[in-house]
Protein backbone atom coordinates (compact mmCIF):
# COMPACT_ATOMS: atom_id res chain seq x y z
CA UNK A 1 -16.11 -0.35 -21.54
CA UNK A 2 -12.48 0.29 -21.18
CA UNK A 3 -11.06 0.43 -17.90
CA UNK A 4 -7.79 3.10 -17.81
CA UNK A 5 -5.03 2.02 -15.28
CA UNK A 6 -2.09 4.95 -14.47
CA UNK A 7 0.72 3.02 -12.74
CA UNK A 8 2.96 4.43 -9.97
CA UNK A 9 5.65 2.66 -10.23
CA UNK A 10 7.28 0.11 -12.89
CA UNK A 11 9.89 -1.78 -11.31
CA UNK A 12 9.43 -6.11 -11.47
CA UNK A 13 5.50 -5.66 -10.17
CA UNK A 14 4.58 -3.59 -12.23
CA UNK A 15 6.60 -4.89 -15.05
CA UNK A 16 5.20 -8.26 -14.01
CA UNK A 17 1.71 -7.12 -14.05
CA UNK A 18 2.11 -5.21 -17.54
CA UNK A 19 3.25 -8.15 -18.92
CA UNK A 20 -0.05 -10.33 -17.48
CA UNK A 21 -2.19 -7.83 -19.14
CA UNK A 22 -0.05 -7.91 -23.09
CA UNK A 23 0.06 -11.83 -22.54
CA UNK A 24 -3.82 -12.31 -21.44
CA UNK A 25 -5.32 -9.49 -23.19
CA UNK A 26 -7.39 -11.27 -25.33
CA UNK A 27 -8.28 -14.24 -22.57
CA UNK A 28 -9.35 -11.36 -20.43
CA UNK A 29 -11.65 -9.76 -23.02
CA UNK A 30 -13.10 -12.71 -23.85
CA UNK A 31 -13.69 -15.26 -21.36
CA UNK A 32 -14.19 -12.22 -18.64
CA UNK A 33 -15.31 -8.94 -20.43
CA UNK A 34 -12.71 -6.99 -18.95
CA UNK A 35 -10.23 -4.62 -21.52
CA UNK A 36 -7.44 -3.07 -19.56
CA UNK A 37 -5.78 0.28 -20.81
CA UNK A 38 -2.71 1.19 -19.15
CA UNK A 39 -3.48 5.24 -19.99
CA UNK A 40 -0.15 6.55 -17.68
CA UNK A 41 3.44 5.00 -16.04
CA UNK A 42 5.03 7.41 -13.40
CA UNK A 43 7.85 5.93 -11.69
CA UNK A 44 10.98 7.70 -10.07
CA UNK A 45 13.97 6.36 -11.74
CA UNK A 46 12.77 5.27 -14.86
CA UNK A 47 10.55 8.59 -15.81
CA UNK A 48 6.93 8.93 -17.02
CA UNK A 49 4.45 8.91 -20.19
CA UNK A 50 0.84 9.71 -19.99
CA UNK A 51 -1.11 8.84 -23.36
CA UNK A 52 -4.97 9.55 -22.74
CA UNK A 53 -5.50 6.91 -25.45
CA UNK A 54 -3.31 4.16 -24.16
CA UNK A 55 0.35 2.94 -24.38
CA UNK A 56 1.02 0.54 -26.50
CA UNK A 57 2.43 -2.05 -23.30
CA UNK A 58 4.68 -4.45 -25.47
CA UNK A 59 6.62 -1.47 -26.52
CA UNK A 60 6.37 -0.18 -23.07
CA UNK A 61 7.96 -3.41 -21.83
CA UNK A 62 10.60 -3.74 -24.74
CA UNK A 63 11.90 -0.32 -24.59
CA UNK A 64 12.14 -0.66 -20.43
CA UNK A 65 14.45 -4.46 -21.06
CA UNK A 66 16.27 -2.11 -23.52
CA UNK A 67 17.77 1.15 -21.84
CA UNK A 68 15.76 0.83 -18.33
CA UNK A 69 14.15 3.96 -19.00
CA UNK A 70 10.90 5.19 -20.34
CA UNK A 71 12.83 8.07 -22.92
CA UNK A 72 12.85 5.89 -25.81
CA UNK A 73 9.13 5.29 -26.18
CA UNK A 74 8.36 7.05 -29.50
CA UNK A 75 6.30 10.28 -29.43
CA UNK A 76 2.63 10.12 -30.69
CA UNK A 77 0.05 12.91 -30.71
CA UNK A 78 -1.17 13.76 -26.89
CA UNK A 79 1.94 11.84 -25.69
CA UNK A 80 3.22 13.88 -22.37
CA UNK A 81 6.45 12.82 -20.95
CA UNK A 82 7.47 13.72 -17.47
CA UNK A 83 4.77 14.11 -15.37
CA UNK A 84 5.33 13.23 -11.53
CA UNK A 85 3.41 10.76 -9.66
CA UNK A 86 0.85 12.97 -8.36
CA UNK A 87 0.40 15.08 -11.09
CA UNK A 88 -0.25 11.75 -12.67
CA UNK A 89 -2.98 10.22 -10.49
CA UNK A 90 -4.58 13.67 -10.24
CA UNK A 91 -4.62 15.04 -13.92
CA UNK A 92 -4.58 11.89 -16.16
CA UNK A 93 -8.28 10.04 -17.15
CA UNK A 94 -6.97 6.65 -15.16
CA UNK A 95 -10.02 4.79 -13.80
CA UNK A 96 -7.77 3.07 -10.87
CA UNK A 97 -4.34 4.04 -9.86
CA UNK A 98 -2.22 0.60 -9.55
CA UNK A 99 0.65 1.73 -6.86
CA UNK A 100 3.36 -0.37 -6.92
CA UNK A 101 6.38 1.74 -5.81
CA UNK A 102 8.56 1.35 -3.24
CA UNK A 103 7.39 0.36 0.26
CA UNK A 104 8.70 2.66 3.29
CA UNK A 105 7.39 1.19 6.08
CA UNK A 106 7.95 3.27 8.91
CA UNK A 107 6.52 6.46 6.93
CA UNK A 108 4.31 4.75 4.41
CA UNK A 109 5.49 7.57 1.79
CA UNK A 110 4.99 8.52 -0.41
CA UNK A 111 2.54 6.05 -1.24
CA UNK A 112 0.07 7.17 1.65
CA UNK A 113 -0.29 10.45 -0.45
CA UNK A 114 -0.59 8.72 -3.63
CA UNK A 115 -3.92 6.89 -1.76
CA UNK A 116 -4.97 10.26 -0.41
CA UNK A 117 -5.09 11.83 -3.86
CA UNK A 118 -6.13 9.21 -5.54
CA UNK A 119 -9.48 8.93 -3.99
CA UNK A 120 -9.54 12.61 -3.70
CA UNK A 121 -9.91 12.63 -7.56
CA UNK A 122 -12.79 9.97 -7.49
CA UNK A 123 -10.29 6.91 -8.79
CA UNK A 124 -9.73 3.23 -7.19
CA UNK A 125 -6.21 2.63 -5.72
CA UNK A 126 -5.02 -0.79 -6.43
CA UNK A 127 -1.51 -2.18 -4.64
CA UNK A 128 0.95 -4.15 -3.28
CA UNK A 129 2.47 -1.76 -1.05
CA UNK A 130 2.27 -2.71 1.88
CA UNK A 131 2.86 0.46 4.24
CA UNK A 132 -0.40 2.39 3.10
CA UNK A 133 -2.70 -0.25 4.71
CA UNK A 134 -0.22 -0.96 7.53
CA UNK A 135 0.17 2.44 8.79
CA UNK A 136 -3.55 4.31 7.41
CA UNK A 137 -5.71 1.68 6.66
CA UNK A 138 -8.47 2.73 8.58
CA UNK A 139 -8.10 6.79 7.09
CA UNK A 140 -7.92 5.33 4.01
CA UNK A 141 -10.63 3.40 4.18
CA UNK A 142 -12.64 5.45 5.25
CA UNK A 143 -12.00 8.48 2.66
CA UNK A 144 -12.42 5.85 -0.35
CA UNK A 145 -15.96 4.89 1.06
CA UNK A 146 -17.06 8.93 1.15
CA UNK A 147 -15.64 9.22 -2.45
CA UNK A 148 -17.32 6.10 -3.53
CA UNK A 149 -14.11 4.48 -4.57
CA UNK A 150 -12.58 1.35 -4.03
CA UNK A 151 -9.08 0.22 -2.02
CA UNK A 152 -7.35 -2.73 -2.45
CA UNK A 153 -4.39 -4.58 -1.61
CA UNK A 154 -4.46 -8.41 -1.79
CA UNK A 155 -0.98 -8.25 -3.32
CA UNK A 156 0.29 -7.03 0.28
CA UNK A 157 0.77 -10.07 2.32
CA UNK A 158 0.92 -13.03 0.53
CA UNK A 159 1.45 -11.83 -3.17
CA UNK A 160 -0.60 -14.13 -5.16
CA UNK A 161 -1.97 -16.16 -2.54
CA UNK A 162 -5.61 -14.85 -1.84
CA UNK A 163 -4.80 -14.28 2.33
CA UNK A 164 -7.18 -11.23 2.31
CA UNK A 165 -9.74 -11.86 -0.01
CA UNK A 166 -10.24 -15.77 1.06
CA UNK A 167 -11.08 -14.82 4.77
CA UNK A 168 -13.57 -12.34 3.84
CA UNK A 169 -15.32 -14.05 1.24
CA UNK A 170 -15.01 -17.85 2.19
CA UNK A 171 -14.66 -18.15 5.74
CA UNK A 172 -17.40 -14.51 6.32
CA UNK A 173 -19.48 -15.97 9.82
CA UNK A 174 -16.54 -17.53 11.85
CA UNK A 175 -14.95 -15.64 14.45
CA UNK A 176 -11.83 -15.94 13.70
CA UNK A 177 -9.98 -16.00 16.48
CA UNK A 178 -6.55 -15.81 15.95
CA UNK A 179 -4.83 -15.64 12.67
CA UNK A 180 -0.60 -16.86 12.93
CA UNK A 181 1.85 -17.48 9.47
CA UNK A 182 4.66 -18.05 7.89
CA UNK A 183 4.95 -14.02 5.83
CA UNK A 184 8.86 -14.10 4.67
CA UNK A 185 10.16 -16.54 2.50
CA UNK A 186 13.66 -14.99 2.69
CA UNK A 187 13.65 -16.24 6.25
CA UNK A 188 11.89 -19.45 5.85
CA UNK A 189 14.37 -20.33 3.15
CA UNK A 190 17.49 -19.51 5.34
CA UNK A 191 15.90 -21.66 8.20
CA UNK A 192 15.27 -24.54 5.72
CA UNK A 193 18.93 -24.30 4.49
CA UNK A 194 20.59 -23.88 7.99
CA UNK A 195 18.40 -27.35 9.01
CA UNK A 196 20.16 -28.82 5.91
CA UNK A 197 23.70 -27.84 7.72
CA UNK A 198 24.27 -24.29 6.79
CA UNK A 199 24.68 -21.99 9.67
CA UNK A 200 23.58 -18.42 9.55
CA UNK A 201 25.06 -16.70 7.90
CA UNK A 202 25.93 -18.99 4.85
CA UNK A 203 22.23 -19.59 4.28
CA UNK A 204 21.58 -15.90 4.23
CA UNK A 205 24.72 -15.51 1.34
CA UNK A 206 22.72 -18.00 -0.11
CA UNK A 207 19.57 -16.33 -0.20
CA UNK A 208 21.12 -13.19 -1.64
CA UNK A 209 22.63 -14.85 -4.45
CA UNK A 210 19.38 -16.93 -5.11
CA UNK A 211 17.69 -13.00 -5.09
CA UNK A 212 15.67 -14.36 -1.65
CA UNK A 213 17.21 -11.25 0.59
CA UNK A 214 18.40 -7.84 -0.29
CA UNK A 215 21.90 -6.73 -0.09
CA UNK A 216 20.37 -5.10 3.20
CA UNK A 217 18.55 -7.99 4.80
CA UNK A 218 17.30 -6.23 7.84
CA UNK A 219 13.53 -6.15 7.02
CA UNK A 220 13.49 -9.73 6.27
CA UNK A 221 15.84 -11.30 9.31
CA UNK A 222 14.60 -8.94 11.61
CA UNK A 223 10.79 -9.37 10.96
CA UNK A 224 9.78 -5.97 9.83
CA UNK A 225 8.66 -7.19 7.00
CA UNK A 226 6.76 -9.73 8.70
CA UNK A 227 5.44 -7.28 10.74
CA UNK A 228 3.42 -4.78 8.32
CA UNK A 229 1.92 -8.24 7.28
CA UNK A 230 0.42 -8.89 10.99
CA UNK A 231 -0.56 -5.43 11.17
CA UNK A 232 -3.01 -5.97 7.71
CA UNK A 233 -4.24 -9.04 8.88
CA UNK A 234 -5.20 -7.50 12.07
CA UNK A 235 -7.13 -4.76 10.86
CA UNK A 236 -8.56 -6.27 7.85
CA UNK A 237 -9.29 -9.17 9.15
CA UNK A 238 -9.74 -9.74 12.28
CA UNK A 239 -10.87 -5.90 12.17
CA UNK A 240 -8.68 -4.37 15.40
CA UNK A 241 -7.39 -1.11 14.98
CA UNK A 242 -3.66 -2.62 15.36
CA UNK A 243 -0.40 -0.21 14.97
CA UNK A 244 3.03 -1.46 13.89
CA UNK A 245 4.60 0.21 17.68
CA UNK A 246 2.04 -2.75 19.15
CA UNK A 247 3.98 -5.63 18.03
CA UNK A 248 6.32 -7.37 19.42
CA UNK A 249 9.19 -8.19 17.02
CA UNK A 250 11.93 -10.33 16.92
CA UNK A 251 13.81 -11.60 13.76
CA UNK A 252 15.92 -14.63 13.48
CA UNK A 253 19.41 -13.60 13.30
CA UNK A 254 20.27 -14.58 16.92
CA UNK A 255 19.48 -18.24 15.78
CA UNK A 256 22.18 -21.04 15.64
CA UNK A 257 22.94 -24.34 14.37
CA UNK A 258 22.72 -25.40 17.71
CA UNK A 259 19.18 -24.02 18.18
CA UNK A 260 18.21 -25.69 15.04
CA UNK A 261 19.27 -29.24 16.30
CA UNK A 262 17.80 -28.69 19.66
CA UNK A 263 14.50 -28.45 17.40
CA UNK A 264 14.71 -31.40 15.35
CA UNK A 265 15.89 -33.59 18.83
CA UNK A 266 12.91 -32.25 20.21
CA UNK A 267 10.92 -33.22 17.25
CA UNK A 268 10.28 -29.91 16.24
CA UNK A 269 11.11 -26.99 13.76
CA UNK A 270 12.02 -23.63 13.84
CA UNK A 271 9.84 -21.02 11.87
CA UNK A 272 9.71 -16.75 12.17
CA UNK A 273 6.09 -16.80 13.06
CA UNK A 274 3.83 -13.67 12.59
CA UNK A 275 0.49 -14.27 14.65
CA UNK A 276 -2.33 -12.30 16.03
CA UNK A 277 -4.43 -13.20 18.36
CA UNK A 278 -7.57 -12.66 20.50
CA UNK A 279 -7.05 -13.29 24.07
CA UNK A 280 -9.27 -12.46 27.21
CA UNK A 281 -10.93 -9.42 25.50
CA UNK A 282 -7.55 -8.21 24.07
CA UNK A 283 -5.47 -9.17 21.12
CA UNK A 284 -1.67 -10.05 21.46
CA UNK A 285 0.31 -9.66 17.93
CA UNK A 286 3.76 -10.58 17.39
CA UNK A 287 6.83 -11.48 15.17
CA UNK A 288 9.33 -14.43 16.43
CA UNK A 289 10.77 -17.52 15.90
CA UNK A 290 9.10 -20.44 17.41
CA UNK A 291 9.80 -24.26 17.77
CA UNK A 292 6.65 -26.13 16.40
CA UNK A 293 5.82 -29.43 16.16
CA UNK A 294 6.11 -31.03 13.05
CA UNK A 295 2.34 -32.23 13.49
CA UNK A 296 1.64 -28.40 12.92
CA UNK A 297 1.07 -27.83 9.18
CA UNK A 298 3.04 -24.73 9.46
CA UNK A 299 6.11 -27.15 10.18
CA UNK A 300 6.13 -28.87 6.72
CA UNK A 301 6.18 -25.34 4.51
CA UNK A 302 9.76 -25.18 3.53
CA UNK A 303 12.12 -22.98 1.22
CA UNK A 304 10.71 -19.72 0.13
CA UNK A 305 6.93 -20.53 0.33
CA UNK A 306 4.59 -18.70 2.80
CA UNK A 307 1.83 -20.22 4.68
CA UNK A 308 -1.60 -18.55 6.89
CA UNK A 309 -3.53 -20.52 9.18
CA UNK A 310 -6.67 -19.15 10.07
CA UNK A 311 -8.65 -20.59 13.90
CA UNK A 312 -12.02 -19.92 13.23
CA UNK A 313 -14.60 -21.26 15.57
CA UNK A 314 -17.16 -22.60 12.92
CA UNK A 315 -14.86 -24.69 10.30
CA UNK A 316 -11.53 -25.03 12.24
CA UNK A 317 -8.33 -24.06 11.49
CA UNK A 318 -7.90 -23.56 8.09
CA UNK A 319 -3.86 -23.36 6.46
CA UNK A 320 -3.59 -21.62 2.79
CA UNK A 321 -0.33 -22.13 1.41
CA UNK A 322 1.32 -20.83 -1.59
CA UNK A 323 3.78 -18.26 -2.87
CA UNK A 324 4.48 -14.95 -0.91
CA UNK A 325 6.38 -13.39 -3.18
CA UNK A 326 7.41 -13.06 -7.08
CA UNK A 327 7.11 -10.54 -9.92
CA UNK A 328 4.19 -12.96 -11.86
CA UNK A 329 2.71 -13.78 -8.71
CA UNK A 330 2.40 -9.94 -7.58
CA UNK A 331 1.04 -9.10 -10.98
CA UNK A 332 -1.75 -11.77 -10.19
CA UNK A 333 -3.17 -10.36 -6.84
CA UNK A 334 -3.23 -7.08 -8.54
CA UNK A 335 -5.06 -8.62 -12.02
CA UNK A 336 -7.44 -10.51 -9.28
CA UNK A 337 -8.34 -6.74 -7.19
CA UNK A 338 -8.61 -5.10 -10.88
CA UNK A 339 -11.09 -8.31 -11.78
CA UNK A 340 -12.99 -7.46 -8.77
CA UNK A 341 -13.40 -3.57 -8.64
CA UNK A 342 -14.80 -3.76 -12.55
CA UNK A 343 -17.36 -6.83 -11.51
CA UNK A 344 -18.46 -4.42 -8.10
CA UNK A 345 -16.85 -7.20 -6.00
CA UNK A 346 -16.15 -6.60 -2.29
């Protein structure tokens, strides 16, 4: 049975994940039964086709490296042109709505609504969007279990890197009690470049070139992305009802060349740290630099690679380390939630 995908959105993730789906298309089908369709492509800059029997996705792809727009994709019968995101996840025959637009953080819009109506119109959501589950996980939740429907989101904190869906299907009967990472790799980079000499801002040029930080670094330097990451992990995983306002955030842009060698004579390392943690009935979260100790195996992650260590009271700590970040990589961690919603994983 073909599964029908509508995407919202089709900047590099989505991009990236169309182009998983032309390349693997026939791996899919047959080492794991599943056939994709992508029925519908609604994004704000670029415009929008719906074709109830599937768009053809190498032309979709071509004509987008071609003009950046979707006007050029050649009319076919039922082809409609133009329809707005909504209008898209509530009218077209899409199975699961893969939302990949842009992440607002402090409002979670307008991707919250694109949740809302998705499961209001009986279809999965699928995303790496982070500000839906930061700021309405548990609403959201809770309205796709009444309408039977499934939300999912491994793509939000550590791209690729299975940071969601490890914990809560390999590590299910530890208390976990505190969960503490490396969840920027636009700031781990710059502090792996300043301990190589550069100060502060040099690195950060650096990064921006390299396409590590935005022309606007603030979310990265400053934490806030960091911190819709701890805010996940909190309520997915370690299941507290955590809001963003709860977290205590500090970035690394106040951080020298002097701090840095104060670190290494002290045998230590500086990283931006997001942790949460369960302490005396109560759990602390926060966002900051800290000094660890080399020993730590957060210390050794370097350049733009992210890293989770989970304390769980049965196996240990437990460190998963890989990319946080990247158009493939994103694609992945929403191929591996598609994988799982048409197999009736959790």
């Amino acid at each position: 049975m073909i599964h029908k995908l509508a995407l919202i959105g089709f900047g590099n993730v989505g991009q990236g994940f169309a182009e998983i789906l032309r390349d693997k298309a026939t791996h899919l089908q047959d080492n794991l039964g599943l056939e994709v369709q992508i029925v519908a492509v609604s994004d704000l800059l670029k415009g929008a086709l719906y074709q109830p029997t599937g768009l053809d996705v190498a032309t979709l792809l071509e004509v987008v490296k071609q003009t950046g727009k979707l006007t050029d994709y050649p009319n076919s019968v039922g082809l409609k042109r133009d329809w707005d995101s909504l209008k898209t996840i509530r009218e077209s025959n899409a199975d699961t709505i893969v939302e990949v637009s842009y992440t607002d953080i402090n409002s979670g819009q307008p991707a919250i609504d694109h949740c809302r109506a998705a499961f209001e119109h009986g279809k999965n959501a699928v995303m790496s969007n982070k500000g839906p589950v930061a700021l309405a996980y548990a609403e959201l939740s809770a309205l796709a279990k009444e309408k039977g429907v499934r939300f999912c989101f491994e793509g939000t904190v550590m791209s690729g890197t299975p940071a969601i869906r490890m914990p809560l299907m390999a590590l299910v009967g530890n208390d976990i009690r505190e969960v503490r990472g490396i969840f920027n790799g636009t700031t781990n980079y710059i502090l792996t470049e300043m301990e190589s000499g550069l100060d502060y801002a040099t690195a950060l040029q650096q990064a921006q070139s390299l396409g590590y930080a935005e022309a606007d670094p603030t979310a990265d330097v400053e934490g806030y992305d960091a911190l819709g990451k701890v805010v996940i992990l909190a309520n997915v995983i370690m299941n507290v009802p955590l809001t963003k306002n709860e977290v205590t955030c500090l970035g690394i842009s106040h951080l020298t060349l002097a701090d840095i060698q104060q670190a290494k004579s002290e045998g230590k390392r500086w990283k931006l740290i997001g942790r949460v943690k369960k302490e005396s009935g109560s759990v602390v979260a926060t966002v900051a630099p800290e000094m660890l100790p080399l020993t730590d195996p957060l210390a050794n992650v370097m350049g733009a690679t992210n890293a989770i260590t989970y304390d769980c009271d049965l196996s240990g700590p437990i460190t998963l380390i890989g990319a946080g970040a990247g158009q493939t990589e994103t694609g992945f961690a929403i191929l591996i939630d598609l994988i799982n919603i048409v197999r009736g994983n959790v």
